[in-house]
C-alpha atoms as a PDB file:
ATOM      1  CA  UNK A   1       0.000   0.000   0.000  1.00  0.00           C
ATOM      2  CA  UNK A   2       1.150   3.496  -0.511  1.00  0.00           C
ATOM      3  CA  UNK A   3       2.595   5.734   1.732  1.00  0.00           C
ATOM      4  CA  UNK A   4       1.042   8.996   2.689  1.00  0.00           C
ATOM      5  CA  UNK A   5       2.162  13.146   1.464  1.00  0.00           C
ATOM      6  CA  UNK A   6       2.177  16.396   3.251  1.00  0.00           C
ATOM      7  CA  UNK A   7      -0.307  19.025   2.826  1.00  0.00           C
ATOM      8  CA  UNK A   8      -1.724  21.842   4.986  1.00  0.00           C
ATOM      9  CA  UNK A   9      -3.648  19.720   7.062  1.00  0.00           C
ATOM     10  CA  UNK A  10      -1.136  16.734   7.593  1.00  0.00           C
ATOM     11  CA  UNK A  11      -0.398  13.959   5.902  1.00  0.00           C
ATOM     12  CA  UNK A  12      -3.181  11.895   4.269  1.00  0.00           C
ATOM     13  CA  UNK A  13      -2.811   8.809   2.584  1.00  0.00           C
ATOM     14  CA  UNK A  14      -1.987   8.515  -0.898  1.00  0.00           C
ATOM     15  CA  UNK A  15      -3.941   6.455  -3.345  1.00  0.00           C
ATOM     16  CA  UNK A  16      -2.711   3.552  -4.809  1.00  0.00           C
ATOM     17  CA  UNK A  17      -3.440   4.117  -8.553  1.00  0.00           C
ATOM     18  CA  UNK A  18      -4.073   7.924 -10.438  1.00  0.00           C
ATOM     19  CA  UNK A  19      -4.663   8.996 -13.675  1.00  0.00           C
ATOM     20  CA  UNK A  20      -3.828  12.938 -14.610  1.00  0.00           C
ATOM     21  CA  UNK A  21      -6.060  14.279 -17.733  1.00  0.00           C
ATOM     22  CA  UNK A  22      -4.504  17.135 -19.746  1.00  0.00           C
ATOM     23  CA  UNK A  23      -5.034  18.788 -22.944  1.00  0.00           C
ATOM     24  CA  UNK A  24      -1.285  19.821 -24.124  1.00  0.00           C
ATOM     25  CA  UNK A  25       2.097  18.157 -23.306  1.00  0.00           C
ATOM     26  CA  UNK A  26       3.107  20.561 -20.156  1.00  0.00           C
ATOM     27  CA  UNK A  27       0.131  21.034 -18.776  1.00  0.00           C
ATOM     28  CA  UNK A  28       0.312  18.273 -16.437  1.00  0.00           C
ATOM     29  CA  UNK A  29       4.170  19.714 -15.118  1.00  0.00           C
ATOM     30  CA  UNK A  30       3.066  23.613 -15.056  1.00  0.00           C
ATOM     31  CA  UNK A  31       0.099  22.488 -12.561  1.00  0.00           C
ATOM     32  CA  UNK A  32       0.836  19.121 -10.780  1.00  0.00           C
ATOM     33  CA  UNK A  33       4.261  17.722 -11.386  1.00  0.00           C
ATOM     34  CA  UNK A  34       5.175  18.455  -7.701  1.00  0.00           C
ATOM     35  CA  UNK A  35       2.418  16.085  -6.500  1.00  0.00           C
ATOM     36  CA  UNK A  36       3.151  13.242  -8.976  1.00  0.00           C
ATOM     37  CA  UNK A  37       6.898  13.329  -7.694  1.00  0.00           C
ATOM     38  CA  UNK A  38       5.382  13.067  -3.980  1.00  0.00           C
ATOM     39  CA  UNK A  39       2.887  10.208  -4.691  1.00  0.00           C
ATOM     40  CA  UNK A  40       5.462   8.595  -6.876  1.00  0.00           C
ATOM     41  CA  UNK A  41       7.738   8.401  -4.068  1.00  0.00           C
ATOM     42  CA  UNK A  42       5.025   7.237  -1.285  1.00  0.00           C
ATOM     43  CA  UNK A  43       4.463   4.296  -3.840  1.00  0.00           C
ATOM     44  CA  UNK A  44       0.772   5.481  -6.149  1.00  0.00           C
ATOM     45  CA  UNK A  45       0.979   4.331  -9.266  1.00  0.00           C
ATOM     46  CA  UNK A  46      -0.052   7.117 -11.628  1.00  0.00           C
ATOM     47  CA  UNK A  47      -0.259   7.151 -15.163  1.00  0.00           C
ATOM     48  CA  UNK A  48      -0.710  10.110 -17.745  1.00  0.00           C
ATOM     49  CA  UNK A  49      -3.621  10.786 -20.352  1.00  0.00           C
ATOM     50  CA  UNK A  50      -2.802  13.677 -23.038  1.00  0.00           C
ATOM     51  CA  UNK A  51      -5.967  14.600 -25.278  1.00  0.00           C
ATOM     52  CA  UNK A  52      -3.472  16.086 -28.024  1.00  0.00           C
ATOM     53  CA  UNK A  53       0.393  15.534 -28.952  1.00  0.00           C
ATOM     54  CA  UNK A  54       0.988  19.862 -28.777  1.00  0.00           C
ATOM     55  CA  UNK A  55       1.437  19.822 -32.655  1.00  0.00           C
ATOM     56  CA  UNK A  56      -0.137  23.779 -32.512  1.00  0.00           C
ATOM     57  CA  UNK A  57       2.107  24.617 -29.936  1.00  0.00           C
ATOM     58  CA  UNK A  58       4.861  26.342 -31.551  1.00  0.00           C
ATOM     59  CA  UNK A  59       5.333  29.218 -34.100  1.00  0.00           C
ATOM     60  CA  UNK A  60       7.822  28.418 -36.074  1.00  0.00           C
ATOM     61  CA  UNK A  61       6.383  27.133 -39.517  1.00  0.00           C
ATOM     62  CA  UNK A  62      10.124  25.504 -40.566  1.00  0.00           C
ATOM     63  CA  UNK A  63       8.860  22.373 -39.147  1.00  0.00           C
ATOM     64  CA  UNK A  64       5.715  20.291 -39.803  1.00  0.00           C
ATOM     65  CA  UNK A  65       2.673  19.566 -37.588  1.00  0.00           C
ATOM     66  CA  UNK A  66       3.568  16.086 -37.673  1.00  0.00           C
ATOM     67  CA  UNK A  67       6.928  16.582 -36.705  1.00  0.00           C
ATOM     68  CA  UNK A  68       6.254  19.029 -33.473  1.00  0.00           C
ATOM     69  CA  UNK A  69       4.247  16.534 -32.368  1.00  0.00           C
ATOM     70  CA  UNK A  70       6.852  14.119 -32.075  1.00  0.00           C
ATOM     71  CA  UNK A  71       9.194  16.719 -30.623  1.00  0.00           C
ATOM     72  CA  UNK A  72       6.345  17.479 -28.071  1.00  0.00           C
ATOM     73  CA  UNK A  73       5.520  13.568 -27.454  1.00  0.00           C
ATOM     74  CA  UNK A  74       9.643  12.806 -26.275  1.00  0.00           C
ATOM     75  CA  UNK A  75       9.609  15.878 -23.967  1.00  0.00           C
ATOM     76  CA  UNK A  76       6.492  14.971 -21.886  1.00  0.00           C
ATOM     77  CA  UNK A  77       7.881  11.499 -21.996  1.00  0.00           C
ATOM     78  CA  UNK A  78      11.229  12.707 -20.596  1.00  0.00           C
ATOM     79  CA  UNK A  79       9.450  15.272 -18.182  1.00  0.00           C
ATOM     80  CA  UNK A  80       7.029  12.371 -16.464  1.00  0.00           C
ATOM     81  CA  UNK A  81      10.529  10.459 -15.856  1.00  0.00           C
ATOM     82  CA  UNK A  82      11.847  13.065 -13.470  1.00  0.00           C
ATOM     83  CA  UNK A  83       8.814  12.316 -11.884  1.00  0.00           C
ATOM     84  CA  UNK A  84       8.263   8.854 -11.381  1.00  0.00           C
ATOM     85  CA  UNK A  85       6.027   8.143 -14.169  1.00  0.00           C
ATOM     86  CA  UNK A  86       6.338   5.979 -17.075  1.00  0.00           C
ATOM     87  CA  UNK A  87       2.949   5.093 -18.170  1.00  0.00           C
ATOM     88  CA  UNK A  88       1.506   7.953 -20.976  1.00  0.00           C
ATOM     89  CA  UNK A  89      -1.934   7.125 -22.941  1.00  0.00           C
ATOM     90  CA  UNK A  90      -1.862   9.788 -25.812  1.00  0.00           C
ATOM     91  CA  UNK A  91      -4.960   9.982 -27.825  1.00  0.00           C
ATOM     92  CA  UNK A  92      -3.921  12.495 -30.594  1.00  0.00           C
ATOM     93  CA  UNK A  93      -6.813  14.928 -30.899  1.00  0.00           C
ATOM     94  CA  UNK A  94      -5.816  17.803 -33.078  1.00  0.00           C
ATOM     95  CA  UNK A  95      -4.386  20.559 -30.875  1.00  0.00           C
ATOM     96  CA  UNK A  96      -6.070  23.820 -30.397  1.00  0.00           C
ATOM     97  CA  UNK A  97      -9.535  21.793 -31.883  1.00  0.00           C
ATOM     98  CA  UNK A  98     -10.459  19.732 -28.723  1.00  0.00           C
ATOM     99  CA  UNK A  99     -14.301  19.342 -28.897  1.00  0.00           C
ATOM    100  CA  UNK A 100     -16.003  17.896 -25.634  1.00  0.00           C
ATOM    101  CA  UNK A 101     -17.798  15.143 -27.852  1.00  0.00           C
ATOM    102  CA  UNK A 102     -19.284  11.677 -27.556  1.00  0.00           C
ATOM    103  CA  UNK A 103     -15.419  10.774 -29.557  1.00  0.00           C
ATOM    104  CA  UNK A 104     -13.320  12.534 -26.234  1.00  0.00           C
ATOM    105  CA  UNK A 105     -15.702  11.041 -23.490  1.00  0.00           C
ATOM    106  CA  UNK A 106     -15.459   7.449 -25.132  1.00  0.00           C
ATOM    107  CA  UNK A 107     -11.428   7.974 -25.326  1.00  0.00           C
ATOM    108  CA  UNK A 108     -11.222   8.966 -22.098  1.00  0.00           C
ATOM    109  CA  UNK A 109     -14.018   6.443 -20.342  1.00  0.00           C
ATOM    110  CA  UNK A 110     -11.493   3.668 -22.174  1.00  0.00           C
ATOM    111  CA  UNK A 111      -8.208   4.902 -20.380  1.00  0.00           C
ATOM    112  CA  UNK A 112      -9.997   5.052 -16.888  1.00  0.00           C
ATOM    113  CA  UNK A 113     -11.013   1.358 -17.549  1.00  0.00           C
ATOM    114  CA  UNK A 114      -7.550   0.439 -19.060  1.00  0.00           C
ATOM    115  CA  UNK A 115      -5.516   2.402 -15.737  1.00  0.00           C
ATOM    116  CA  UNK A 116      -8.522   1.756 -13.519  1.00  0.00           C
ATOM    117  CA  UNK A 117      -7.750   4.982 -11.181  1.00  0.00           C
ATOM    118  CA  UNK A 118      -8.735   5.663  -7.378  1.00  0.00           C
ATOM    119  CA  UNK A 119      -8.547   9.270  -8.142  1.00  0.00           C
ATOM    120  CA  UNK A 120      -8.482  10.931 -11.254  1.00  0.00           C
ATOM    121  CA  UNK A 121      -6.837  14.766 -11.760  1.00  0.00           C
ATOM    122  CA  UNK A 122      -8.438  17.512 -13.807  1.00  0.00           C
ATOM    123  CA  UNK A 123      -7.469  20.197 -15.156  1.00  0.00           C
ATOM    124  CA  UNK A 124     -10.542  23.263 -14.275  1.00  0.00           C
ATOM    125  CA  UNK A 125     -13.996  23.531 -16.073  1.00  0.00           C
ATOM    126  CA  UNK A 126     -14.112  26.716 -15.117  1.00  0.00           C
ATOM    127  CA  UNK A 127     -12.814  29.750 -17.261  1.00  0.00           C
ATOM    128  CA  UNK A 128     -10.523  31.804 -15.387  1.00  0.00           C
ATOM    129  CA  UNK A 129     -10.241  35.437 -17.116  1.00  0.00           C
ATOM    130  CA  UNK A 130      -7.373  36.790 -15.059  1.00  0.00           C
ATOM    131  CA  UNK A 131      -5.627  34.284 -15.833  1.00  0.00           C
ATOM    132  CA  UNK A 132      -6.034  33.699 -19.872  1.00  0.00           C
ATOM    133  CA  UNK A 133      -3.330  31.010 -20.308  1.00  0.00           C
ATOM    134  CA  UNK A 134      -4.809  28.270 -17.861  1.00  0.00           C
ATOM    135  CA  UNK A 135      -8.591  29.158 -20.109  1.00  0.00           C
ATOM    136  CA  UNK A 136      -7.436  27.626 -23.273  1.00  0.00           C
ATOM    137  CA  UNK A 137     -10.890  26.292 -25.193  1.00  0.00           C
ATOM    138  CA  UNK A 138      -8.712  23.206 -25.070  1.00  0.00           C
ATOM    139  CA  UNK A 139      -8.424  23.161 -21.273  1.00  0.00           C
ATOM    140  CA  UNK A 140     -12.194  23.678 -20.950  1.00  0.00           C
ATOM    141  CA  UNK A 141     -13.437  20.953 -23.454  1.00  0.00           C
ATOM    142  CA  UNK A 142     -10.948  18.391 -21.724  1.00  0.00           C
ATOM    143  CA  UNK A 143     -12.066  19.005 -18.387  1.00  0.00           C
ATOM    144  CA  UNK A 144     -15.598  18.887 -19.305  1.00  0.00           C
ATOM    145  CA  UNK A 145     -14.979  15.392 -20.943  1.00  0.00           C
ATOM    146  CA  UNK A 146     -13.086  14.347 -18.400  1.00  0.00           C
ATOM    147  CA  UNK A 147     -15.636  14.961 -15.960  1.00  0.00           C
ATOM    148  CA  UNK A 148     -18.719  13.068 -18.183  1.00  0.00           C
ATOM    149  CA  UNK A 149     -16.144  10.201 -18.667  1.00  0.00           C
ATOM    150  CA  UNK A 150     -15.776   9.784 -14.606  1.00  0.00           C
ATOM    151  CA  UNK A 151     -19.280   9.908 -14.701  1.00  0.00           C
ATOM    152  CA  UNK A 152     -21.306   8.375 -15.848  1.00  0.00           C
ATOM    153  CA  UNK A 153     -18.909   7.321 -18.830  1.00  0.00           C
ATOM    154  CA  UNK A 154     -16.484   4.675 -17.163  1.00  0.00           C
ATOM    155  CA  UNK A 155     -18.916   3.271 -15.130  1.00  0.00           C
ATOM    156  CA  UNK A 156     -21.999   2.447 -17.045  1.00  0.00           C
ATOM    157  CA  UNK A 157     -21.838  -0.740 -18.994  1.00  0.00           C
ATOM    158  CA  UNK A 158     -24.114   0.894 -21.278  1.00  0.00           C
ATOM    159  CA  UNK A 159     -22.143   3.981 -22.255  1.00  0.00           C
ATOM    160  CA  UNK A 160     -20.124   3.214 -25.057  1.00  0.00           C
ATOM    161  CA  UNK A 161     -20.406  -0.746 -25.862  1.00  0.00           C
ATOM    162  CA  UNK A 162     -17.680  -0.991 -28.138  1.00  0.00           C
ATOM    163  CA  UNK A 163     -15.684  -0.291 -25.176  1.00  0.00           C
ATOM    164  CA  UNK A 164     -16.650  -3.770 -23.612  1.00  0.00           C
ATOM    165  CA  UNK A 165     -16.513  -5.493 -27.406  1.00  0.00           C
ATOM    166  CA  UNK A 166     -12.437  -4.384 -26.624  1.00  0.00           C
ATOM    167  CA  UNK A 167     -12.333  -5.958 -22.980  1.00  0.00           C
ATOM    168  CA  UNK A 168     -12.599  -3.064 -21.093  1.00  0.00           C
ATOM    169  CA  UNK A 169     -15.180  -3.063 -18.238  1.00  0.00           C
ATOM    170  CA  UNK A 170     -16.637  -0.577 -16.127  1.00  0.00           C
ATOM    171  CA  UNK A 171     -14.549   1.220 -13.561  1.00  0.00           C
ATOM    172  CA  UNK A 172     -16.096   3.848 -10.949  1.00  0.00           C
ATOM    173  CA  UNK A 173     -13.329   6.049  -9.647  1.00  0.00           C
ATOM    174  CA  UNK A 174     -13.318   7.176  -6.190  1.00  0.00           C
ATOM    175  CA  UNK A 175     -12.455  10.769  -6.366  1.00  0.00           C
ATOM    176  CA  UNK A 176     -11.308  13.547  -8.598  1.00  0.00           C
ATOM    177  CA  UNK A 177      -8.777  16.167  -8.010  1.00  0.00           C
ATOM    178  CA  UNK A 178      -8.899  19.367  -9.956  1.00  0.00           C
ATOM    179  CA  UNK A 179      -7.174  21.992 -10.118  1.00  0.00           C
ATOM    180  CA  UNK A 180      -9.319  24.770  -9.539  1.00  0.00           C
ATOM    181  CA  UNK A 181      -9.954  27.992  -8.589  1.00  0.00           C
ATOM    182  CA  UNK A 182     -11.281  27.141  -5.354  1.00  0.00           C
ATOM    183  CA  UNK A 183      -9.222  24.477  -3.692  1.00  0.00           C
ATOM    184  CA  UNK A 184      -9.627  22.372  -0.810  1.00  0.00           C
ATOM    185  CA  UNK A 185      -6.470  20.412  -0.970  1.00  0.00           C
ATOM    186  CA  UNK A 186      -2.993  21.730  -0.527  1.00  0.00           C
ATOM    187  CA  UNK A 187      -0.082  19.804  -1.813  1.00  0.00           C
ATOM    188  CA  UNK A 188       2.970  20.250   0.510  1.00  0.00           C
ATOM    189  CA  UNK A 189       5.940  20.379  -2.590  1.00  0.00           C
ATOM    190  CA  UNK A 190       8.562  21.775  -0.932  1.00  0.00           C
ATOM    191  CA  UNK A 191      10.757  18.932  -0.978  1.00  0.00           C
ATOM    192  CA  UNK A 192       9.909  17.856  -4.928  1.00  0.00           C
ATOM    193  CA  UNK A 193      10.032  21.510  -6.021  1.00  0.00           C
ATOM    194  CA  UNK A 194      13.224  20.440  -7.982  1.00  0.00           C
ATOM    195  CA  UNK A 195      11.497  17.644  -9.678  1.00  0.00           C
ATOM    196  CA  UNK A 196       9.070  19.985 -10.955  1.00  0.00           C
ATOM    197  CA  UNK A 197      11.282  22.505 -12.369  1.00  0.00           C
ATOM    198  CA  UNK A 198      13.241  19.569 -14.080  1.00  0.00           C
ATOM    199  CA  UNK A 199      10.190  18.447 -15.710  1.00  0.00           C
ATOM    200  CA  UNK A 200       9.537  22.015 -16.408  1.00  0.00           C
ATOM    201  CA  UNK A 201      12.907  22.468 -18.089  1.00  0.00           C
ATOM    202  CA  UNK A 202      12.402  19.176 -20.334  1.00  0.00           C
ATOM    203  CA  UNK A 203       9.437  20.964 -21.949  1.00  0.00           C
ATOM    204  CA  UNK A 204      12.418  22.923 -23.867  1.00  0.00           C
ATOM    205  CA  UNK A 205      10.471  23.847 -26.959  1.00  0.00           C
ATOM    206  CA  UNK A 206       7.889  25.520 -24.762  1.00  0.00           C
ATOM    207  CA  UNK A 207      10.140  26.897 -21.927  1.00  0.00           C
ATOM    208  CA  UNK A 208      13.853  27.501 -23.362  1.00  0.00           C
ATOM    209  CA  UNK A 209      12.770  30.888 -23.761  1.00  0.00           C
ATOM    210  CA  UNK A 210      11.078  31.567 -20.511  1.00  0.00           C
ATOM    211  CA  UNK A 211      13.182  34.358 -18.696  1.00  0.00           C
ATOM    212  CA  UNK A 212      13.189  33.179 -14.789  1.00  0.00           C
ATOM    213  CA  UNK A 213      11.346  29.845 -14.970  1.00  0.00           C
ATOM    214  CA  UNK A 214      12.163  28.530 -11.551  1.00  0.00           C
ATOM    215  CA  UNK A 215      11.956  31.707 -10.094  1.00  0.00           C
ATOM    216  CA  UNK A 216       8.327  32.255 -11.539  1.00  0.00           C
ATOM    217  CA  UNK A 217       7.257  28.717 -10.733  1.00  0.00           C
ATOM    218  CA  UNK A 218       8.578  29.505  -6.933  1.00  0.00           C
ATOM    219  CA  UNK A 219       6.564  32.120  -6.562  1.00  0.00           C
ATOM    220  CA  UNK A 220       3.755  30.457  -7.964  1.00  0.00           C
ATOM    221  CA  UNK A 221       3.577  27.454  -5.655  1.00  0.00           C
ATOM    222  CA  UNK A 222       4.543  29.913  -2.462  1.00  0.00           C
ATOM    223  CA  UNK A 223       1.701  31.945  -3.139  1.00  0.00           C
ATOM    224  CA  UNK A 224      -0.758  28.982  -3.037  1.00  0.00           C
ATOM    225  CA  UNK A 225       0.883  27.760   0.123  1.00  0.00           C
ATOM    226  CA  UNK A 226       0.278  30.511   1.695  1.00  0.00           C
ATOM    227  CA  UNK A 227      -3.288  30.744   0.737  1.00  0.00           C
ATOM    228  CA  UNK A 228      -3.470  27.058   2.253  1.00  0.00           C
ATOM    229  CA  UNK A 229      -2.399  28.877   5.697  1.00  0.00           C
ATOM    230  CA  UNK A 230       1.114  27.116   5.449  1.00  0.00           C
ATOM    231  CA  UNK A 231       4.072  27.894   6.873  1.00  0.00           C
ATOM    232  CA  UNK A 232       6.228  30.725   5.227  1.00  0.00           C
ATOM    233  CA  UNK A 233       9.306  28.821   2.901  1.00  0.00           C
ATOM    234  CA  UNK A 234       6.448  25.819   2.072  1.00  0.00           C
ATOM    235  CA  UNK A 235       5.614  24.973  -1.274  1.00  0.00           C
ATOM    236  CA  UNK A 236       2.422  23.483  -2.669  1.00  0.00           C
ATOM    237  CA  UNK A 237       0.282  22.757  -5.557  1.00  0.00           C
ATOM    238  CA  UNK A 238      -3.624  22.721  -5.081  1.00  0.00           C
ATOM    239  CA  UNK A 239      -6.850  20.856  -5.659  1.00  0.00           C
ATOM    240  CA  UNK A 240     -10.588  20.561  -5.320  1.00  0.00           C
ATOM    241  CA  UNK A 241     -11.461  17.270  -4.012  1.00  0.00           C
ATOM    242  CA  UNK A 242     -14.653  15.737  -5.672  1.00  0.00           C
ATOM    243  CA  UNK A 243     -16.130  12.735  -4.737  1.00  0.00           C
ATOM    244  CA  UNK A 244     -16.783  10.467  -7.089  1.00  0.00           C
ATOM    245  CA  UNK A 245     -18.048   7.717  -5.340  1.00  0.00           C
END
């Protein structure tokens, strides 16, 4: 059984399997990659869903969609191993098009029953309009499907048959953790911070050029510690807690 991780209220136990759900390559390392280095290290199992490969996510037209995409693909793959993680599901949805249809729901339903998660991690549903960057129509749709693939997606036998014509059965996960505006869970990352900014810094197409990255990303995660009431120097990432069940 896992172990447990710090956060402002003590340690609580960490679940044994997780699946993160993210639009772009980086996503998952900007917001979370703290926490999946601490539940890595307690023993959770925790696997990685991308929606798209980042093939939109550049602006320099010398090199194909195709071939950004592949670029983006080995950096997220090299960023979740200064984490802990190995396991990466990558559906390929065309970046900057991510629709919240029946197509994303069903891809996502058939990861949870492939990974089979206690706890799932979203990125926000909400649009947040001071701060553009985390409201990208792609964050939105994924979240949304996301959500409808927890439920009632992954757990109803009848949503989706083909999905049990491939093997896959139902799956109910327990709880989700998003990352939202209004959080109710405070990762303690103090101790991982440097895991995060080396997954960061393997992003290099997207942060190379990003004057003061670990500075930026300090202040970042002290500023939600110390909305979680922790002490000053501490670290953290944060979460809504949903239950699932």
């Amino acid at each position: 059984m896992p172990g447990t991780i710090p956060t402002s209220d003590g340690e609580i136990e960490a679940p044994g399997r997780l699946l993160v759900v993210v639009a772009h390559p980086d996503d998952i390392d900007f917001g979370t990659a703290g926490t999946m280095a601490a539940l890595t290290a307690v023993g959770t199992e925790v696997a990685y869903c991308l929606v798209t490969s980042g093939d939109a996510g550049g602006d320099d037209l010398d090199h194909s969609q195709e071939e950004l995409a592949a670029v983006r693909e080995a950096e997220q793959t090299a960023a979740a191993s200064e984490v802990g993680v190995s396991e990466i599901h990558w559906l390929r949805h065309p970046d900057g098009m991510v629709v919240a249809d029946l197509a994303l729901r069903r891809d996502i339903a058939r990861v949870i029953r492939i990974v089979k998660p206690d706890v799932v991690v979203s990125q926000d549903t909400a649009a947040n309009w001071d701060f553009i960057y985390r409201s990208h129509p792609d964050h939105l749709a994924t979240a949304y499907a996301t959500m409808a693939a927890v439920y009632p997606d992954s757990r109803n036998p009848r949503a989706f048959p083909e999905l049990l014509d491939e093997g896959h059965q139902p799956h109910s996960v327990r709880e989700v953790w998003m990352t939202a505006q209004e959080p109710t869970l405070f990762v303690d990352i103090t101790s991982t911070f440097p895991q995060k900014v080396a997954a960061l810094k393997a992003h290099h197409s997207q942060t190379s050029g990003f004057d003061g990255l670990e500075q930026r990303l300090r202040e970042w995660s002290t500023a939600t510690a110390e909305r979680g009431g922790m002490p000053a120097g501490r670290l953290a990432e944060a979460f809504r807690v949903i239950n699932a069940g």
